[in-house]
C-alpha atoms as a PDB file:
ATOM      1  CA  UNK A   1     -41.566 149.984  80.240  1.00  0.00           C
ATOM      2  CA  UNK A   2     -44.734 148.986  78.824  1.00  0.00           C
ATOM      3  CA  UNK A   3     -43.833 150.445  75.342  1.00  0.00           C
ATOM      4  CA  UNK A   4     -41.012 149.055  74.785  1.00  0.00           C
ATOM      5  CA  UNK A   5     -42.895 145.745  75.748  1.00  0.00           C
ATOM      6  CA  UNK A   6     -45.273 146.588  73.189  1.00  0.00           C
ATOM      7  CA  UNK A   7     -42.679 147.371  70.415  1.00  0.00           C
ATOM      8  CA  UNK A   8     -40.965 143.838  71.074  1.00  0.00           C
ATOM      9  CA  UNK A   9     -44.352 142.219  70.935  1.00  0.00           C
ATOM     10  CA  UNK A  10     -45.079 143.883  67.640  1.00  0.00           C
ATOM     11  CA  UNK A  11     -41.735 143.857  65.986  1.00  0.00           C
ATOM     12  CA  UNK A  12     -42.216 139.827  67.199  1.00  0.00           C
ATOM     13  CA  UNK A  13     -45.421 139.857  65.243  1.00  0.00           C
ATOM     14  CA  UNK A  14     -43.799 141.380  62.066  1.00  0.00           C
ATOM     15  CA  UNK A  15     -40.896 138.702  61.944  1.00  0.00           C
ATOM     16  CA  UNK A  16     -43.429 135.769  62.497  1.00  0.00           C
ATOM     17  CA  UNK A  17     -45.662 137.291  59.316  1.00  0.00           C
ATOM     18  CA  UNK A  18     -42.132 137.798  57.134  1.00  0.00           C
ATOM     19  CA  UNK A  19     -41.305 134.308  58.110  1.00  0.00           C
ATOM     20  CA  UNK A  20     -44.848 132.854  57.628  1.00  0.00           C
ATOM     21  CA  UNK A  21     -44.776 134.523  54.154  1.00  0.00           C
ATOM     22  CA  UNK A  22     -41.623 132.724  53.365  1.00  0.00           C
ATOM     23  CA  UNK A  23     -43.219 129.254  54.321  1.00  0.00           C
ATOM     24  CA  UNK A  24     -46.233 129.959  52.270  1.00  0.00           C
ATOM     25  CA  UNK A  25     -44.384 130.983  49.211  1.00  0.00           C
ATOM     26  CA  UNK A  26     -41.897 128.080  49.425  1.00  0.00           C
ATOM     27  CA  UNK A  27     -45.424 125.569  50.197  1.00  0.00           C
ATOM     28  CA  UNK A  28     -46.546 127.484  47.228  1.00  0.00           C
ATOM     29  CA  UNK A  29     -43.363 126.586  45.124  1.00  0.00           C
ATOM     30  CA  UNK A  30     -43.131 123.527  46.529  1.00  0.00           C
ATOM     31  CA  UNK A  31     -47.215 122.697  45.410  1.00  0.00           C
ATOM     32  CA  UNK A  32     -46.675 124.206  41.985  1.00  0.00           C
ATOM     33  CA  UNK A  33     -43.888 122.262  41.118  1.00  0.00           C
ATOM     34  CA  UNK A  34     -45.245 118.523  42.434  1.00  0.00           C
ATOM     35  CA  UNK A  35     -48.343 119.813  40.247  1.00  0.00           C
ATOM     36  CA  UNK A  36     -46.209 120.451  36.630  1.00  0.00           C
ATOM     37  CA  UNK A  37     -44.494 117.167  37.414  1.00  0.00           C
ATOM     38  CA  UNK A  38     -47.422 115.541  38.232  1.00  0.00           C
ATOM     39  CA  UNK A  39     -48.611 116.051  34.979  1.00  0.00           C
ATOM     40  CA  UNK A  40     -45.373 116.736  32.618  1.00  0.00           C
ATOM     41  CA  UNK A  41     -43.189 114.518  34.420  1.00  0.00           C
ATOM     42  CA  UNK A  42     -41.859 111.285  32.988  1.00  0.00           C
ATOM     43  CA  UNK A  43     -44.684 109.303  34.327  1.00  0.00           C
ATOM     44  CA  UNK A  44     -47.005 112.582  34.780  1.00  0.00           C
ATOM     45  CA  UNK A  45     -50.486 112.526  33.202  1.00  0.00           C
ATOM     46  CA  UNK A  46     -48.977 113.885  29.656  1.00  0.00           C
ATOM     47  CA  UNK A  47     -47.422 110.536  29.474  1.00  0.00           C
ATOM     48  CA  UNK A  48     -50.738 108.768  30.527  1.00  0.00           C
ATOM     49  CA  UNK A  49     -52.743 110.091  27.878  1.00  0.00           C
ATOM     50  CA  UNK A  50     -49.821 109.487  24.987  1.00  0.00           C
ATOM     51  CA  UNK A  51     -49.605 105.701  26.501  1.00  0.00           C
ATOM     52  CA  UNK A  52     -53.601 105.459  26.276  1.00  0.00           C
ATOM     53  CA  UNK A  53     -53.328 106.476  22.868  1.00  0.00           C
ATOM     54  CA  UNK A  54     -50.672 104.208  21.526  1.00  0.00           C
ATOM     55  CA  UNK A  55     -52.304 101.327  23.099  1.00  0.00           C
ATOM     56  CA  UNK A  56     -55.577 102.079  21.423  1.00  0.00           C
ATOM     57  CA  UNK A  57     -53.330 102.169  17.909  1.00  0.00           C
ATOM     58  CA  UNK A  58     -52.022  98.955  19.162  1.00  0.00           C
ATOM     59  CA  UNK A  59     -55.059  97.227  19.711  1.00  0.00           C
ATOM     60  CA  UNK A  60     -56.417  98.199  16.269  1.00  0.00           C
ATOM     61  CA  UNK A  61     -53.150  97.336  14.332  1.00  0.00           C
ATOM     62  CA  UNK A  62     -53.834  94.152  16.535  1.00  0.00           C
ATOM     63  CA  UNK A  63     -57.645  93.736  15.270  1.00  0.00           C
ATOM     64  CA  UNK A  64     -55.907  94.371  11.687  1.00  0.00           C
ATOM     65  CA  UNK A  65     -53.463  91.641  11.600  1.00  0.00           C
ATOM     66  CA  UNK A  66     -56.084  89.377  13.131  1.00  0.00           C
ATOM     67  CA  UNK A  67     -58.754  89.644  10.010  1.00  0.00           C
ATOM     68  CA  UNK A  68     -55.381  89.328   8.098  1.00  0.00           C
ATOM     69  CA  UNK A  69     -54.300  86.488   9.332  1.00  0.00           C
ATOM     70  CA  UNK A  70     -58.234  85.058   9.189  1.00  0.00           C
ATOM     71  CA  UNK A  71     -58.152  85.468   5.461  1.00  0.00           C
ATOM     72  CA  UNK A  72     -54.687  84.047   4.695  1.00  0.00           C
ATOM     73  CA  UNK A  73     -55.491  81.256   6.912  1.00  0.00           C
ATOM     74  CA  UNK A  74     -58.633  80.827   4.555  1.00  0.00           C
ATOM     75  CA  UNK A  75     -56.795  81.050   1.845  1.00  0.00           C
ATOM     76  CA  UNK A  76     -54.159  78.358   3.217  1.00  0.00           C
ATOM     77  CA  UNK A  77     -57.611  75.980   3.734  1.00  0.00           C
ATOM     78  CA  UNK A  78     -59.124  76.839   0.043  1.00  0.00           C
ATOM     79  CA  UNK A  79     -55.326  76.355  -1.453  1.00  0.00           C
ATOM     80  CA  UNK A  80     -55.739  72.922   0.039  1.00  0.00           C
ATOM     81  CA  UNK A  81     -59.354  71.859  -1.040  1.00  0.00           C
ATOM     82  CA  UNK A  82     -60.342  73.562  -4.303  1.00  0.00           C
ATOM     83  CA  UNK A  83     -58.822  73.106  -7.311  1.00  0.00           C
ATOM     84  CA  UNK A  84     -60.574  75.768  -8.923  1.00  0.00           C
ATOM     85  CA  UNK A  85     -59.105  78.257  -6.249  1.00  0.00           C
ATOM     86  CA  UNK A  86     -55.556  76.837  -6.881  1.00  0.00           C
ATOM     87  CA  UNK A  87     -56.430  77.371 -10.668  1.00  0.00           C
ATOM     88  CA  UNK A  88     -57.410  80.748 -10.081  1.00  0.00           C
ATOM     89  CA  UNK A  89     -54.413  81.748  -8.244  1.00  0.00           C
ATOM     90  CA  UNK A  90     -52.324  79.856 -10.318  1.00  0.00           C
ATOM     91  CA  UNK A  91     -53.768  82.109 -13.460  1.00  0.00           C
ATOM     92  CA  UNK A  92     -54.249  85.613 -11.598  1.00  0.00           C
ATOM     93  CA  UNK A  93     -51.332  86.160  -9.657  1.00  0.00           C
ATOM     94  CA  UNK A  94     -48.507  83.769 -11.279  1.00  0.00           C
ATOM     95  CA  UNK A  95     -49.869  84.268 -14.862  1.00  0.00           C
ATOM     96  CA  UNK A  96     -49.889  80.589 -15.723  1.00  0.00           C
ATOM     97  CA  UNK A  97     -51.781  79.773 -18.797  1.00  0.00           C
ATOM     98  CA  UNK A  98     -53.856  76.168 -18.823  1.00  0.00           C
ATOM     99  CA  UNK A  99     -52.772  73.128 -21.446  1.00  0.00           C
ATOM    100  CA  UNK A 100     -54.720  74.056 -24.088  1.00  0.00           C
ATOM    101  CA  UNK A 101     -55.164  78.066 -23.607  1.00  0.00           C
ATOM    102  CA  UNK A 102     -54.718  80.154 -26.357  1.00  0.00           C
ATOM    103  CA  UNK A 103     -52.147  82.848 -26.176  1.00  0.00           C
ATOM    104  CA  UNK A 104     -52.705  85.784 -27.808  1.00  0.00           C
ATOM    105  CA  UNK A 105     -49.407  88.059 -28.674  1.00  0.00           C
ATOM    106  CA  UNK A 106     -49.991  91.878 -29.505  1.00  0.00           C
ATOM    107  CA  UNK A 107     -48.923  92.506 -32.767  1.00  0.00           C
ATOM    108  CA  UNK A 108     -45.762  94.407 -33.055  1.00  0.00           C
ATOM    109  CA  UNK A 109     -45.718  97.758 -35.575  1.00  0.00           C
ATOM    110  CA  UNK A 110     -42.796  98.676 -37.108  1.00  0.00           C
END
């Protein structure tokens, strides 16, 4: 009687390990896939780092429109206080000749 004690205590032992196996692989699973989502999920550590990244090219697209906008509103200020600066733009960029100018045509060949 004490044998087939033993085998009941041992086949008892061998179920427990099959079925502890099975709870360690599925914690296993289970681990491994709250890690890849962790990191490639929708708001995993993947999408951190792409986030950080397009905020940093925001903020200098930012610091870019800001020196723009410092020099146009410069302009805007010289535009309204120096006539030489209104001349200048007036000649450079619209092509406006003064009273007086000479205008020089390029001679056509034939």
């Amino acid at each position: 009687m004490g044998n087939g004690h033993g085998n009941r205590q041992a086949e008892a032992a061998q179920i427990m390990s099959v079925g502890q196996k099975w709870l360690m692989g599925s914690a296993a699973i289970g681990l491994l896939s709250l890690f890849l989502l962790s990191i490639f999920g929708d708001h995993g550590l993947m999408e951190v780092y792409r986030l950080r990244d397009r905020q940093q090219s925001l903020a200098a697209g930012n610091q870019a429109l800001a020196r723009e906008n410092l020099r146009l509103y410069r302009n805007i200020e010289r535009l309204n206080r120096d006539p030489a600066f209104i001349e200048s733009v007036a000649r450079n960029e619209l092509g406006m000749v003064g009273a007086g100018d000479i205008i020089l045509l390029p001679s056509v060949e034939r």
